[in-house]
Protein backbone atom coordinates (compact mmCIF):
# COMPACT_ATOMS: atom_id res chain seq x y z
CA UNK A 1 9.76 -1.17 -1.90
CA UNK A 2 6.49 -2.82 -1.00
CA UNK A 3 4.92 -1.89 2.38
CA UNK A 4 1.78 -3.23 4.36
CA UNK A 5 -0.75 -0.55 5.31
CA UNK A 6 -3.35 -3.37 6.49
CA UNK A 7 -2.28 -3.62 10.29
CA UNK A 8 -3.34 0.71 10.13
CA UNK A 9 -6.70 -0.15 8.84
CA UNK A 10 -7.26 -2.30 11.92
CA UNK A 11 -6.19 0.62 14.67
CA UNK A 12 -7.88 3.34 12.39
CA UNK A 13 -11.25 1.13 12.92
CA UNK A 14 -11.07 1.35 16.74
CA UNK A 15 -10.30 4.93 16.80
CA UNK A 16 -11.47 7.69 14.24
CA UNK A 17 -9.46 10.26 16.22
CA UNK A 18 -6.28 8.88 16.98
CA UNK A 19 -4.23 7.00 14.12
CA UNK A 20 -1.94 4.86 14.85
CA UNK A 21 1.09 4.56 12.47
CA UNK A 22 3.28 7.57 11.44
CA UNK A 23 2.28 11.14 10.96
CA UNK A 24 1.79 12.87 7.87
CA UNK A 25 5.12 14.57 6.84
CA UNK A 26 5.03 17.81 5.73
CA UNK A 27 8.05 20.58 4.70
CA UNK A 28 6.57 23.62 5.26
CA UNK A 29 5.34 23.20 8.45
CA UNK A 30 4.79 20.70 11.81
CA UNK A 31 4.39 17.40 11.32
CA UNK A 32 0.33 16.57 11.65
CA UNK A 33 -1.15 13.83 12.80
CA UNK A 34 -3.89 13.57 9.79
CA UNK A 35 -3.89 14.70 6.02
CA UNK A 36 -5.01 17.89 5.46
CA UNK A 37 -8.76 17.42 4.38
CA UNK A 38 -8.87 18.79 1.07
CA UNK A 39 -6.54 16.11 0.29
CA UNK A 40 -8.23 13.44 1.20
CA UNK A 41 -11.56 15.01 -0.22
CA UNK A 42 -9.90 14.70 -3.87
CA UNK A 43 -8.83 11.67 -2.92
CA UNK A 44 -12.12 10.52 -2.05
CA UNK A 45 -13.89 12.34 -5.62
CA UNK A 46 -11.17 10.51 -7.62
CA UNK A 47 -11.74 6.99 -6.46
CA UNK A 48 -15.55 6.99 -5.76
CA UNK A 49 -16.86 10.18 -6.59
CA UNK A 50 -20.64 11.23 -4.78
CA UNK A 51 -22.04 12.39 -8.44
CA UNK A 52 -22.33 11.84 -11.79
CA UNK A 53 -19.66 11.87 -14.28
CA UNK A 54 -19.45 13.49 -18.05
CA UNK A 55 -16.45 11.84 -19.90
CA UNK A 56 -17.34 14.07 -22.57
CA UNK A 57 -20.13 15.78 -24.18
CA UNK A 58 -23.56 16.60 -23.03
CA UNK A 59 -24.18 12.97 -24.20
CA UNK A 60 -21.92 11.50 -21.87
CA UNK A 61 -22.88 11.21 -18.20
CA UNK A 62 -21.48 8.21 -16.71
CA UNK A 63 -23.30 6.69 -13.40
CA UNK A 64 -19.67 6.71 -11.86
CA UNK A 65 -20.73 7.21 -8.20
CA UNK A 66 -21.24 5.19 -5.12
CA UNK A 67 -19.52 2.52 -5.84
CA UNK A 68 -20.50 -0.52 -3.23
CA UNK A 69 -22.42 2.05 -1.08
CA UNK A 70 -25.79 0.70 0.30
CA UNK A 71 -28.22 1.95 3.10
CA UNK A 72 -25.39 4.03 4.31
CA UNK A 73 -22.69 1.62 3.99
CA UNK A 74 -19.89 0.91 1.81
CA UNK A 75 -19.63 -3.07 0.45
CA UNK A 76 -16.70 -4.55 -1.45
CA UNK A 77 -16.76 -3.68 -5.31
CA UNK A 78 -15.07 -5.19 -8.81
CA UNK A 79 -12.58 -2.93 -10.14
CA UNK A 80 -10.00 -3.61 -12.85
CA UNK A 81 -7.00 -3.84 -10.10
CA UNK A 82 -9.18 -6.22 -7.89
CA UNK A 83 -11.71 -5.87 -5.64
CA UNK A 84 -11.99 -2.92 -3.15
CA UNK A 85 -14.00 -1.23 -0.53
CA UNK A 86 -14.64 2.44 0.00
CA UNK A 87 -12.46 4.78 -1.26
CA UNK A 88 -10.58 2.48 -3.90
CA UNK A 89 -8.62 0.46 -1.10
CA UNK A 90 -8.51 -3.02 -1.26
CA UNK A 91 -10.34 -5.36 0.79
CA UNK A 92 -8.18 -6.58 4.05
CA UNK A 93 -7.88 -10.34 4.87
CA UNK A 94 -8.34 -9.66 8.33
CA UNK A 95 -12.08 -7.79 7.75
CA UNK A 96 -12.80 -9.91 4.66
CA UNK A 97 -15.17 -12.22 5.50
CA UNK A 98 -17.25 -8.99 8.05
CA UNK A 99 -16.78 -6.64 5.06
CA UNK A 100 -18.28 -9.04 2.51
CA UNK A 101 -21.49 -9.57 4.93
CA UNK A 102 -22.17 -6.50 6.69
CA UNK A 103 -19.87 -3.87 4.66
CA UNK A 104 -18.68 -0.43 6.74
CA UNK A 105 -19.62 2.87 7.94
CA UNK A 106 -18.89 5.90 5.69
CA UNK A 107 -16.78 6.96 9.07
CA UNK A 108 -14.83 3.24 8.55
CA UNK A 109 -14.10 4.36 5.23
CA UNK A 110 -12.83 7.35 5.76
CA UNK A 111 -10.51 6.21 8.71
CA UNK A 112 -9.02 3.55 6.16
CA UNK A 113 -8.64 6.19 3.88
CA UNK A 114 -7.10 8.25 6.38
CA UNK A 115 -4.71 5.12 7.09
CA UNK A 116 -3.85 4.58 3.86
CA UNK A 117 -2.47 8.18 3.04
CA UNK A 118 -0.64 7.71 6.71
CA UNK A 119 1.03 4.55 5.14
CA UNK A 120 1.66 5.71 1.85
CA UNK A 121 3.66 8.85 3.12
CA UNK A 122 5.76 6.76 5.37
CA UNK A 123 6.41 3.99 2.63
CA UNK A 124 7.75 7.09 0.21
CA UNK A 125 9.90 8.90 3.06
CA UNK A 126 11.55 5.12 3.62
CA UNK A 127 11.73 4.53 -0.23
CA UNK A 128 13.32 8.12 -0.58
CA UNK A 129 14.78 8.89 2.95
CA UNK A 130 13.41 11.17 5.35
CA UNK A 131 15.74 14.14 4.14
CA UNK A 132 14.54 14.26 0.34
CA UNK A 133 10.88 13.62 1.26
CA UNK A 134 10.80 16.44 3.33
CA UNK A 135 12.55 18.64 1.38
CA UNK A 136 9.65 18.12 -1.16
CA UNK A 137 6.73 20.83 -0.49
CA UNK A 138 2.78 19.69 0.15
CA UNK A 139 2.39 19.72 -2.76
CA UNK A 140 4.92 17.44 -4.01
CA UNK A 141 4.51 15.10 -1.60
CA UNK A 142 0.83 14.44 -1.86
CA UNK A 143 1.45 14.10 -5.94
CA UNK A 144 3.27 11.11 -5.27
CA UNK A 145 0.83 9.85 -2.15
CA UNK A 146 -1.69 10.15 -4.88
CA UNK A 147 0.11 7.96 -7.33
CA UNK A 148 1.61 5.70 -4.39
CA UNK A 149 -2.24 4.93 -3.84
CA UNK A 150 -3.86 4.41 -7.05
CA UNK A 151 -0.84 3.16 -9.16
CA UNK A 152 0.99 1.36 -5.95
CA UNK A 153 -1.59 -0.15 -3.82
CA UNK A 154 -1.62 -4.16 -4.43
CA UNK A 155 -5.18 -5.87 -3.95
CA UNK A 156 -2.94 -7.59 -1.31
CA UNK A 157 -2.54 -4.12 0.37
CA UNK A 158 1.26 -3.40 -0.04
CA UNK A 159 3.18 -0.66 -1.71
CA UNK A 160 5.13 -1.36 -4.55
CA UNK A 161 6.56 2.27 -5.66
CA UNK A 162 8.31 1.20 -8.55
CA UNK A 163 4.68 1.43 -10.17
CA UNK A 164 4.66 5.32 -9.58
CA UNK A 165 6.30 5.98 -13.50
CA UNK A 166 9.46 6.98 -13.45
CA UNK A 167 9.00 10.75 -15.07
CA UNK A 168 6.62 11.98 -12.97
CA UNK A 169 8.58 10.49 -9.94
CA UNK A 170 11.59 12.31 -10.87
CA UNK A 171 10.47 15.48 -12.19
CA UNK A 172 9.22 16.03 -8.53
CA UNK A 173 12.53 15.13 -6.87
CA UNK A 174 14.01 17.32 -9.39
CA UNK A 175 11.71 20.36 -9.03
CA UNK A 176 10.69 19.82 -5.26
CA UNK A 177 8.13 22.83 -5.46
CA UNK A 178 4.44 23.16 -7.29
CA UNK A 179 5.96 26.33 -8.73
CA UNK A 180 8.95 24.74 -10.26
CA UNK A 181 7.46 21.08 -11.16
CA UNK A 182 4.30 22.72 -12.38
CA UNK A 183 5.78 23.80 -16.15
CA UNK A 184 7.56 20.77 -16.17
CA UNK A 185 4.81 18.59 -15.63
CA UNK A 186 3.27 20.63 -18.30
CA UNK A 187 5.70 19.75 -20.69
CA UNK A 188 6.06 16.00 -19.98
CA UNK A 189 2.59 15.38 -19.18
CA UNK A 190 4.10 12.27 -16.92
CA UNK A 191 0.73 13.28 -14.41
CA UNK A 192 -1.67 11.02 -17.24
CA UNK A 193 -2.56 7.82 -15.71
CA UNK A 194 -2.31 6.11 -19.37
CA UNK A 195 -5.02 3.59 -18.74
CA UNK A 196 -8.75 4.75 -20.58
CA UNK A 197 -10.44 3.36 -17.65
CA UNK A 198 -12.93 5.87 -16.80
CA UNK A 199 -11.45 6.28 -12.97
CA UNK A 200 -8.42 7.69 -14.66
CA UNK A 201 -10.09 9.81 -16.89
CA UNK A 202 -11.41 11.61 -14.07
CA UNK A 203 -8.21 11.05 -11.97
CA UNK A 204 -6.25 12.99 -14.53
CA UNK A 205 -8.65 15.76 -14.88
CA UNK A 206 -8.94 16.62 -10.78
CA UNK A 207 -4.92 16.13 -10.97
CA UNK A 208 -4.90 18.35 -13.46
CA UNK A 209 -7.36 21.47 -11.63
CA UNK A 210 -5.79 20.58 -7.96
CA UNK A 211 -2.24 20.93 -9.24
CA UNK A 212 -1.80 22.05 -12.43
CA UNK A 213 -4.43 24.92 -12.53
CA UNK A 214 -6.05 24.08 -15.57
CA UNK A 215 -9.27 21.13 -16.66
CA UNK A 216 -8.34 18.29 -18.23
CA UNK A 217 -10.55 17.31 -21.57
C-alpha cells in the first residue's frame, strides 16, 4: 500500500501546533494529536543525529551529524535512497525549488517530521485495519512507524509497506506487546536494517537500547 504524506508537510508548515491529517493512534490510551516526543527525538538521533558517531573503536568517530544544516537551517542532502531534507524525509515537489534556495527552519523540520509519523501511522492502520493496529501497544506500533519511515518512505514521498521485512512485521502482529515481541525479536533479530550504511548502523543500535534494552555493537 503506498500512501502520500506530502499534502501533511504543506499544512504542518502553516501551523506548528495544529496538524492536519489523522491523529496518532495509540492502544493504551486516547488518541493524541502528536507523537509522543521521545519518539520523535529517536527518530530525529537516528536519521540526523546532533553529534558525533563511533561505529566502533576509539578509532572510529564518524562526522555523522548535521546533515544539510547551515546558519540554523536545514538544506536538501545526498543520501543513498535519494535526496532528503531534515530529518531523513525526502524533498517535496511542491517546496522543491524554495527548499533548494533558502532551505527550512529547525521548527519546519520538525513539523514535517511530526507529519510524517502522522502519515505513517495512518498508512499502517489502513494497510492493517484499524482493529489490529490498535490492538498493537506503543510500543509496537511505533516499531513499525519506525520501519514504515526509513525502509518505506519513497524519495517520491509515498509509503510502500511491503518494504517493512516481512519477520519483523509479523512477529509484532503476532506478539502485539514489547513484553511478548521483545524475546522474539531477540531470537530472529528481524529489527537489523541489513544495509552497512552507517545510518543503519546507528539505527539498529538506538532500536536496539529504545526497545530491546540492550546496545547494539
Amino acid at each position: 500500500m503506498k500512501v502520500s504524506f506530502l499534502f501533511l508537510i504543506v499544512m504542518a508548515c502553516v501551523s506548528h501546533s495544529a496538524w492536519a491529517g489523522p491523529f496518532y493512534i495509540r492502544a493504551d490510551g486516547p488518541e493524541v494529536e502528536t507523537p509522543p516526543i521521545g519518539f520523535l527525538l529517536y527518530l530525529k538521533d537516528g536519521s540526523n543525529p546532533n553529534r558525533n558517531f563511533n561505529s566502533g573503536g576509539a578509532s572510529n568517530n564518524v562526522n555523522l551529524c548535521n546533515f544539510g544544516l547551515l546558519n540554523g537551517r536545514y538544506y536538501p542532502y545526498s543520501t543513498p535512497k535519494g535526496r532528503r531534507i531534515g530529518f531523513g524525509l525526502p524533498v517535496p515537489t511542491a517546496t522543491e525549488a524554495s527548499d533548494f534556495a533558502n532551505g527550512i527552519t529547525i521548527a519546519e523540520a520538525d513539523a514535517r517530521l511530526t507529519a510524517a509519523v502522522n502519515s505513517a501511522a495512518a498508512a499502517l492502520a489502513a494497510d492493517l485495519g484499524t482493529a489490529v493496529w490498535e490492538g498493537l501497544d506503543i510500543n509496537c506500533q511505533e516499531m513499525l512507524v519506525d520501519f514504515a519511515l526509513s525502509e518505506g518512505l519513497s524519495e517520491s514521498g509515498t509509503f510502500d509497506l511491503t518494504k517493512i521485512p516481512a519477520t519483523f512485521k509479523n512477529t509484532l502482529l503476532a506478539y502485539p506487546t514489547l513484553a511478548a515481541c521483545r524475546p522474539q525479536l531477540a531470537g530472529n533479530v528481524s529489527y537489523e536494517r541489513k544495509s552497512a550504511e552507517l545510518l543503519n548502523i546507528l539505527k539498529n543500535r538506538q532500536f536496539a537500547f529504545r526497545f530491546m534494552g540492550t546496545y547494539h555493537h
